[in-house]
Protein backbone atom coordinates (compact mmCIF):
# COMPACT_ATOMS: atom_id res chain seq x y z
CA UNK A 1 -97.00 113.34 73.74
CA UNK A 2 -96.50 116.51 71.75
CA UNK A 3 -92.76 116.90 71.71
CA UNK A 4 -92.34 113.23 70.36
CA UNK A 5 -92.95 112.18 66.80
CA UNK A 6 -93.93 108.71 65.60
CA UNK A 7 -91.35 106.99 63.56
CA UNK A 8 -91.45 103.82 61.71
CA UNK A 9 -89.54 101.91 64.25
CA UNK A 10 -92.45 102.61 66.77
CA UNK A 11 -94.72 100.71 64.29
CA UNK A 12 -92.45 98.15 63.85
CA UNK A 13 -92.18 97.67 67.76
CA UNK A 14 -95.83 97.36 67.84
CA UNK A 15 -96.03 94.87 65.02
CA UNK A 16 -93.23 92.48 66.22
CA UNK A 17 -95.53 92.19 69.86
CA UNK A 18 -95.89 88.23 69.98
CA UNK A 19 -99.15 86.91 70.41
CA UNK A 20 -99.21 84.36 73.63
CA UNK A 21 -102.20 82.24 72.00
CA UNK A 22 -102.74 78.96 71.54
CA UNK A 23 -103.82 77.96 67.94
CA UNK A 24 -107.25 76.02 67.21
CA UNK A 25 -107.36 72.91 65.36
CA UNK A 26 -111.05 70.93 65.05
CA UNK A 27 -113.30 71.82 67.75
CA UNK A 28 -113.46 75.01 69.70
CA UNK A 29 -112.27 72.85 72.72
CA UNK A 30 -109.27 71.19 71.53
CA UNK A 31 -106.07 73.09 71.48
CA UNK A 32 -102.88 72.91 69.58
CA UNK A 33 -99.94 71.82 72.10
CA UNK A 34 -96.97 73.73 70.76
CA UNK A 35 -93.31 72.57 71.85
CA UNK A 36 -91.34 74.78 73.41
CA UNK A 37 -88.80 76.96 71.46
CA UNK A 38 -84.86 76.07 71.22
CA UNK A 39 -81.91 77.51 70.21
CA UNK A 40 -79.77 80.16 71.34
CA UNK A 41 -80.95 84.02 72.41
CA UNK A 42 -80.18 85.69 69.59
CA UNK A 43 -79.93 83.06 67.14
CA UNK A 44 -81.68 82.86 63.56
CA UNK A 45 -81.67 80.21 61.43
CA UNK A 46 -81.98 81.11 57.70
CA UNK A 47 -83.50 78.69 55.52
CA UNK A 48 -82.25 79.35 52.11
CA UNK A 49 -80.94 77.28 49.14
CA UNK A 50 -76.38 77.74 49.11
CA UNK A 51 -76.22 79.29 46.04
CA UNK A 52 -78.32 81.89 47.24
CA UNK A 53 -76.97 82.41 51.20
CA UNK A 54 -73.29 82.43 49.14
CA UNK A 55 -75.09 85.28 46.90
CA UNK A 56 -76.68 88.46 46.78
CA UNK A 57 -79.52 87.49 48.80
CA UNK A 58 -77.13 85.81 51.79
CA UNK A 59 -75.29 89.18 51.77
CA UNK A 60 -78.36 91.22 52.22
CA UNK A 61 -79.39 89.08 54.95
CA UNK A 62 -76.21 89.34 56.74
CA UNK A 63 -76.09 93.33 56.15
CA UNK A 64 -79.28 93.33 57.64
CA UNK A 65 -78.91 90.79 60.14
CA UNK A 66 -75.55 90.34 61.52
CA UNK A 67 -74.12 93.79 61.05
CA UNK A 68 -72.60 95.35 63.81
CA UNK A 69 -74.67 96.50 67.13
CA UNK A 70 -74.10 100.44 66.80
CA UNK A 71 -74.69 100.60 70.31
CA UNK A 72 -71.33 98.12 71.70
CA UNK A 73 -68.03 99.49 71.82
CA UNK A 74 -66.50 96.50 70.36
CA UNK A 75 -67.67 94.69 67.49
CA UNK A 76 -70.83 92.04 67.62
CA UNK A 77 -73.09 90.86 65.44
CA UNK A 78 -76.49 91.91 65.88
CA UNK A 79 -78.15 88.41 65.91
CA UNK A 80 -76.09 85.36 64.98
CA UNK A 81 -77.30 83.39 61.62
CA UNK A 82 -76.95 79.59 60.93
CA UNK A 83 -77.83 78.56 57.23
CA UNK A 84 -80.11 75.43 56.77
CA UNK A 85 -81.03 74.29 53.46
CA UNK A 86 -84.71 73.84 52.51
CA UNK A 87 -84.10 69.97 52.30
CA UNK A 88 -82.51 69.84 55.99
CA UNK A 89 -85.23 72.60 56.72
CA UNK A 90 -86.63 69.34 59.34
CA UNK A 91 -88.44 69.24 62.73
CA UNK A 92 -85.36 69.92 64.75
CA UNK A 93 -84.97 73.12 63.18
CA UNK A 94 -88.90 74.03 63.11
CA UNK A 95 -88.84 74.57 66.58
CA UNK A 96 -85.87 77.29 66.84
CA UNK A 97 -86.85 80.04 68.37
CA UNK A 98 -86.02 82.94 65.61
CA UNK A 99 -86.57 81.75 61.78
CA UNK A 100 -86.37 83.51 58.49
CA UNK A 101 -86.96 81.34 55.20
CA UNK A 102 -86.26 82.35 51.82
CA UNK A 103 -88.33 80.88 48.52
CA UNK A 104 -87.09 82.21 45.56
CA UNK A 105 -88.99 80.47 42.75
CA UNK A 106 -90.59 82.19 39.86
CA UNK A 107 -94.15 80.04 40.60
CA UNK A 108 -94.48 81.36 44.02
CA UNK A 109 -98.19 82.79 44.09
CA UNK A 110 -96.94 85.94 45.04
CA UNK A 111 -94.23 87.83 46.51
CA UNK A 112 -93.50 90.01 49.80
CA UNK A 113 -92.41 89.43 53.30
CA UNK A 114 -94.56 87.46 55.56
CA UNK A 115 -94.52 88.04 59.46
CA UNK A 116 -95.90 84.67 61.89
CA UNK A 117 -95.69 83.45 65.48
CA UNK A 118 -95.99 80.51 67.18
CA UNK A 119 -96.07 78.13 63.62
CA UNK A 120 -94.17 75.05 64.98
CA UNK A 121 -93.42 76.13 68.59
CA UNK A 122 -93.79 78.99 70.78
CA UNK A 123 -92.72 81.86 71.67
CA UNK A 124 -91.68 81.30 68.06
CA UNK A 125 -90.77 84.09 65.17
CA UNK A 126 -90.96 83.38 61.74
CA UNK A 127 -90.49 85.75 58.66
CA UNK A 128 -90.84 84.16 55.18
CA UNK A 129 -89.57 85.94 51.93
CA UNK A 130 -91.04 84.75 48.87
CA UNK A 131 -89.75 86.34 45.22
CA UNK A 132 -90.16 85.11 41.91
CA UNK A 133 -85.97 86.12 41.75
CA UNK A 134 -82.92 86.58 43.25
CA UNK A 135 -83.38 90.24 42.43
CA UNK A 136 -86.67 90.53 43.90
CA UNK A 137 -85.90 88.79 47.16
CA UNK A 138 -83.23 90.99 47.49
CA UNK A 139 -85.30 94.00 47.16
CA UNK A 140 -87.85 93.03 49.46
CA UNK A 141 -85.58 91.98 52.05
CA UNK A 142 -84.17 96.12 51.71
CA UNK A 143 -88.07 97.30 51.92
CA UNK A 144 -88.02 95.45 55.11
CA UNK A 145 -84.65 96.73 56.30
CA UNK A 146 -85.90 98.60 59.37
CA UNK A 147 -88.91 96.14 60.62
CA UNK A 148 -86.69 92.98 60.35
CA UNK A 149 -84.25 93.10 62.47
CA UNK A 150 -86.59 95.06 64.48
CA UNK A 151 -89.64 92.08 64.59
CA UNK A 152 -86.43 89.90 66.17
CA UNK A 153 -85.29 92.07 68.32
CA UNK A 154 -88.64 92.25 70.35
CA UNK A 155 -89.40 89.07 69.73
CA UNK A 156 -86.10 88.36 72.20
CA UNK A 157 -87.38 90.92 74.29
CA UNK A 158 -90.73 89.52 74.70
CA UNK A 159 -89.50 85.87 75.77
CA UNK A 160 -87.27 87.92 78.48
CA UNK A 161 -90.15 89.84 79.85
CA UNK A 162 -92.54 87.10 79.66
CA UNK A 163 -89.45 84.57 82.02
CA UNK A 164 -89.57 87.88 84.14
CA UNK A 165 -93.36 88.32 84.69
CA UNK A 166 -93.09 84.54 85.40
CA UNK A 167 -90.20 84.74 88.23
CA UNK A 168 -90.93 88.13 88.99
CA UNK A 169 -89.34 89.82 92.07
CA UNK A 170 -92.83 91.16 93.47
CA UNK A 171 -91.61 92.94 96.55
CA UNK A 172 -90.01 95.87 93.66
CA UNK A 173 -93.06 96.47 92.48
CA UNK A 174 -94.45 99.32 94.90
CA UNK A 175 -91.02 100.82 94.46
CA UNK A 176 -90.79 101.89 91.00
CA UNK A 177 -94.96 102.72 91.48
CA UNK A 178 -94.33 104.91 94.17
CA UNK A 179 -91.93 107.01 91.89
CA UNK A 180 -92.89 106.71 88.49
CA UNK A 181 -96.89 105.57 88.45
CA UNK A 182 -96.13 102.55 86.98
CA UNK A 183 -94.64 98.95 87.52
CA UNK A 184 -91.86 97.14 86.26
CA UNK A 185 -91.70 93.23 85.89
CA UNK A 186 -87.85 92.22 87.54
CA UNK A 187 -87.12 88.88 87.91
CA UNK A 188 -85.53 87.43 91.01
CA UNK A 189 -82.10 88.27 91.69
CA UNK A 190 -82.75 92.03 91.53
CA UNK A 191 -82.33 93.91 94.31
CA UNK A 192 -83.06 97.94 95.61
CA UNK A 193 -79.87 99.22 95.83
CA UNK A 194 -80.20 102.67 96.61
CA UNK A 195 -83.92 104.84 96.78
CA UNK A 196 -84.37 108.55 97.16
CA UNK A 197 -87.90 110.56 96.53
CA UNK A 198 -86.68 111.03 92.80
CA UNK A 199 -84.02 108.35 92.25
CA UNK A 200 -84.65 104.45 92.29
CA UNK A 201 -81.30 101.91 91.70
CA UNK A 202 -82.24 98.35 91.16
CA UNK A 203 -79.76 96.24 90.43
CA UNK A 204 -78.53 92.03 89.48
CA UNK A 205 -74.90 91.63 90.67
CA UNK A 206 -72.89 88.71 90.08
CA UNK A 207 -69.25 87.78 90.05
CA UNK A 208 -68.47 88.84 86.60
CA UNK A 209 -71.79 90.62 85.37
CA UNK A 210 -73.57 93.71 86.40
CA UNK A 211 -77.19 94.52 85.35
CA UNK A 212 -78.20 97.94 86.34
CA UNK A 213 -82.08 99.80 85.88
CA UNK A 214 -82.03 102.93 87.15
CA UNK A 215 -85.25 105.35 87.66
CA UNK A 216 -85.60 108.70 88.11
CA UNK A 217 -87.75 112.03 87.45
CA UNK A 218 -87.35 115.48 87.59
CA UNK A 219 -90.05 118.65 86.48
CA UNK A 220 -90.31 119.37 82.87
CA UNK A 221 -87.59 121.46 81.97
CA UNK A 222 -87.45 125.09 79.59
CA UNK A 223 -86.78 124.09 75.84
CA UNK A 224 -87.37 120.43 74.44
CA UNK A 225 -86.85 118.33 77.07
CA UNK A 226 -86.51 114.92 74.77
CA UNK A 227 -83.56 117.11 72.72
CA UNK A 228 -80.04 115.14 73.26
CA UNK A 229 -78.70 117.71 75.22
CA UNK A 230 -81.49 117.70 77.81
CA UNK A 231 -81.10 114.34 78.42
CA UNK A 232 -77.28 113.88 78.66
CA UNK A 233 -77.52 117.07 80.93
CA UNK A 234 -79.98 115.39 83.37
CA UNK A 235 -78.68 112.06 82.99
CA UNK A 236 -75.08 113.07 84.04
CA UNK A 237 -76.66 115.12 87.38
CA UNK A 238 -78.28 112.07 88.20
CA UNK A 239 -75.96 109.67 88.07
CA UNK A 240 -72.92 112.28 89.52
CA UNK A 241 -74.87 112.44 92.63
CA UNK A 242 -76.37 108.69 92.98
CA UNK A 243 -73.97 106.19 90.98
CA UNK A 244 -70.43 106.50 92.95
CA UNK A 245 -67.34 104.83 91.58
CA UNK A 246 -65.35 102.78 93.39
CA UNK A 247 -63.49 105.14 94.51
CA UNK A 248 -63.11 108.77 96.06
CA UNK A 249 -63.52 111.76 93.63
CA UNK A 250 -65.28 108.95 90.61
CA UNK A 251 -68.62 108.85 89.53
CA UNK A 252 -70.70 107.59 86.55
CA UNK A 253 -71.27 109.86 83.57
CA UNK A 254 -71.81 109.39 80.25
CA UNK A 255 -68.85 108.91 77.83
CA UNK A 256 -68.01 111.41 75.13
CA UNK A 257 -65.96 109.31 73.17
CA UNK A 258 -69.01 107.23 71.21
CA UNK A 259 -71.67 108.52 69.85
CA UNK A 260 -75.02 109.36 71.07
CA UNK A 261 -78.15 108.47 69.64
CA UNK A 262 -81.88 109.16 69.88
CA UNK A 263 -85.15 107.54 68.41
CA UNK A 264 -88.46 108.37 69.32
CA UNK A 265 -90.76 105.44 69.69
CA UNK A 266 -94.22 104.07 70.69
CA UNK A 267 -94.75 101.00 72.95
CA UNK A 268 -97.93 99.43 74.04
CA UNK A 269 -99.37 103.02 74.11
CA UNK A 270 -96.37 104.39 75.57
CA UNK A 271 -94.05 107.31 73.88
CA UNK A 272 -91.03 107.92 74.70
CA UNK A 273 -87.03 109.30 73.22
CA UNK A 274 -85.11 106.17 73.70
CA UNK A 275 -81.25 106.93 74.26
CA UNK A 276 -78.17 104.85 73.56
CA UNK A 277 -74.55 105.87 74.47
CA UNK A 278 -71.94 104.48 76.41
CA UNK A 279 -71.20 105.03 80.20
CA UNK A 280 -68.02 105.37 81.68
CA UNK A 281 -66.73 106.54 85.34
CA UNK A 282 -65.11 109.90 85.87
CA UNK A 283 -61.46 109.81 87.10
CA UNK A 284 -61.30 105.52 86.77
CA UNK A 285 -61.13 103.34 84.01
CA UNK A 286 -64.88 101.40 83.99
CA UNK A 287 -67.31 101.52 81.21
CA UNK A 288 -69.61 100.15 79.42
CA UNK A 289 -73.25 100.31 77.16
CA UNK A 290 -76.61 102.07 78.64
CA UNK A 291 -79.77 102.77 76.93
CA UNK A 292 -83.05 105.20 78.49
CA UNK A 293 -86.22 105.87 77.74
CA UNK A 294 -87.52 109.29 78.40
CA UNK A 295 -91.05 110.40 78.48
CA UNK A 296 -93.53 112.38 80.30
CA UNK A 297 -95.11 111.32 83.67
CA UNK A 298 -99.15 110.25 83.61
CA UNK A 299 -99.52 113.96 84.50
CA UNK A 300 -97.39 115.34 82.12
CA UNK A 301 -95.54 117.57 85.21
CA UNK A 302 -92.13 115.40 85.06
CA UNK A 303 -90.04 113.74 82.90
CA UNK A 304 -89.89 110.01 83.16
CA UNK A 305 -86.43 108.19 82.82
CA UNK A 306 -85.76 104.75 82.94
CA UNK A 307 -82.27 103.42 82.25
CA UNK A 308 -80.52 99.98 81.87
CA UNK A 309 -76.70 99.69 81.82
CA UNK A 310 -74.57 96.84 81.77
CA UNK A 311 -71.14 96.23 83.72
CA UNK A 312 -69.06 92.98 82.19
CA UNK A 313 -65.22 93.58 81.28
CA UNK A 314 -64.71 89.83 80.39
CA UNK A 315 -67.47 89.32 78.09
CA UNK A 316 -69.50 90.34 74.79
CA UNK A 317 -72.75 92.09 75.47
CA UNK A 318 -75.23 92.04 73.35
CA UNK A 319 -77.58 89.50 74.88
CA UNK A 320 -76.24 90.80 78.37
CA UNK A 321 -78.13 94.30 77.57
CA UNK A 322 -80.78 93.18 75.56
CA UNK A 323 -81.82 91.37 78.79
CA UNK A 324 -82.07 94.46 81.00
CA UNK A 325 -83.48 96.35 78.21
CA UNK A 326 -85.87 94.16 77.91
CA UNK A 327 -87.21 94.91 81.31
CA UNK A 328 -87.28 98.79 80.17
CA UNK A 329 -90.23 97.07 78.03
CA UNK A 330 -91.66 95.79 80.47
CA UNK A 331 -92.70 99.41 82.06
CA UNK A 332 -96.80 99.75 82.43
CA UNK A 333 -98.97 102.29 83.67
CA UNK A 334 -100.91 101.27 86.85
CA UNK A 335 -104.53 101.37 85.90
């Protein structure tokens, strides 16, 4: 893809890919049996000495860490922390899911940020700082500002797509292949809602909580087609004449009121401009978080849009649209 640069987020996507292996131990023929992960989606625990979670270091984490999602209208955390001292650090906590330990001791061997999966469980993610200071750790953990939070994030978004692939909704397959040239891995409970020749609505509705992926694809327009713009532009046409609201004279449309924001990034071999913004319906009162990904079609005639969006009034949601997200991820070229 010409029109889309590389930025470090799309290596950091590519580095945080877990690795579904099973670890050797002895012979060739003898595996390691891993527990299964615990712990909350979205959930780190920090292993780090009080003094230093109540310092410097603790508030860098947290910055990095628990900060608010930019891409919510109301305020959440992006993951949720829970301190653990080194000497509480014990098997119950070794198999959380999401783990980040901090050794600040000036006869470490060496310092820097470490990166492993799958050390005491699986799908497991485990970052380890280790400074010879305070000082230091702090500085490493801002060198790592961007790929942190980021080795997490698709570290959730891997376990999601992996529970997908295994309870996967195989009959929506052909659908998003016949449009797009590729597949998609929905679990069950997603249905086709609605299915033109350039339009696909696929959607899990419950009583309180609406997850919405929505495909479509149009010819390559004049100009930059992966410029904001573009994509609001198309985006709102789309969804004015395929996402109704509720009632007469109200459709969906995309919200001028937060703001808009674009990233160009690289997944498993895949570039696209990924979009975040907030939805709302023209003429009535619903709203709510989306997030596309844009990018050219195997023939490099159309542009490529795939977009989740959440619907759920009475509740936070992060984890609620990292889940459909995730299945954004999930997107492969048919071979």
């Amino acid at each position: 893809m010409k029109k889309i640069a590389s930025y470090a987020a799309a290596a950091a996507i590519l580095f945080a890919s877990l690795m579904a292996l099973s670890g050797c131990k002895g012979s060739k023929n003898t595996k390691v049996l891993l527990p299964n992960v615990s712990g909350k989606a979205g959930e780190i625990v920090v292993v780090i000495e009080r003094g230093e979670w109540e310092g410097n270091v603790g508030n860098t984490l947290r910055d990095i860490l628990a900060g608010d999602c930019p891409y919510l209208a109301q305020r959440e955390p992006l993951f949720t922390l829970a301190n653990v001292p080194p000497s509480a650090f014990n098997n119950m906590f070794k198999v959380h899911r999401n783990i980040i330990i901090v050794n600040v001791n000036p006869q470490n061997a060496k310092e820097g940020m470490l990166y492993t999966e799958n050390k005491w469980a699986r799908p497991q993610s485990v970052a380890q700082v280790s400074a010879f200071t305070e000082e230091n750790a702090v500085n490493i953990l801002k060198e790592n500002a961007a790929i942190l939070p980021e080795f997490f994030e698709q570290a959730e978004r891997n376990r999601i797509i992996a529970n997908s692939i295994l309870y996967e909704e195989s009959s929506l397959r052909p659908v998003v292949q016949q449009l797009t040239g590729g597949i998609m891995h929905f679990p069950s409970g997603y249905k086709l809602k609605k299915i033109t020749n350039d339009f696909v609505w696929i959607a899990d509705e419950k009583q309180y909580v609406d997850h919405h992926v929505v495909i479509y694809k149009y010819p390559v327009p004049s100009g930059d087609p992966f410029s904001a713009e573009s994509i609001v532009e198309k985006h709102n046409e789309f969804m004015k004449n395929n996402v109704p609201g509720m009632f007469e004279n109200t459709w969906m449309t995309t919200s001028t009121a937060f703001p808009l924001t674009t990233l160009s990034k690289r997944y498993h071999g895949i570039d696209f401009m990924e979009t975040r913004g907030m939805w709302e319906v023209y003429n009535d009162f619903m709203g709510g978080p989306f997030v596309s990904h844009s990018m050219y079609s195997k023939d490099g005639k159309d542009i490529i849009v795939l977009e989740a969006f959440v619907y759920a009034p009475k509740f936070d949601k992060r984890q609620i649209l990292r889940e459909v997200e995730s299945l954004l991820y999930s997107f492969e070229w048919v071979k």
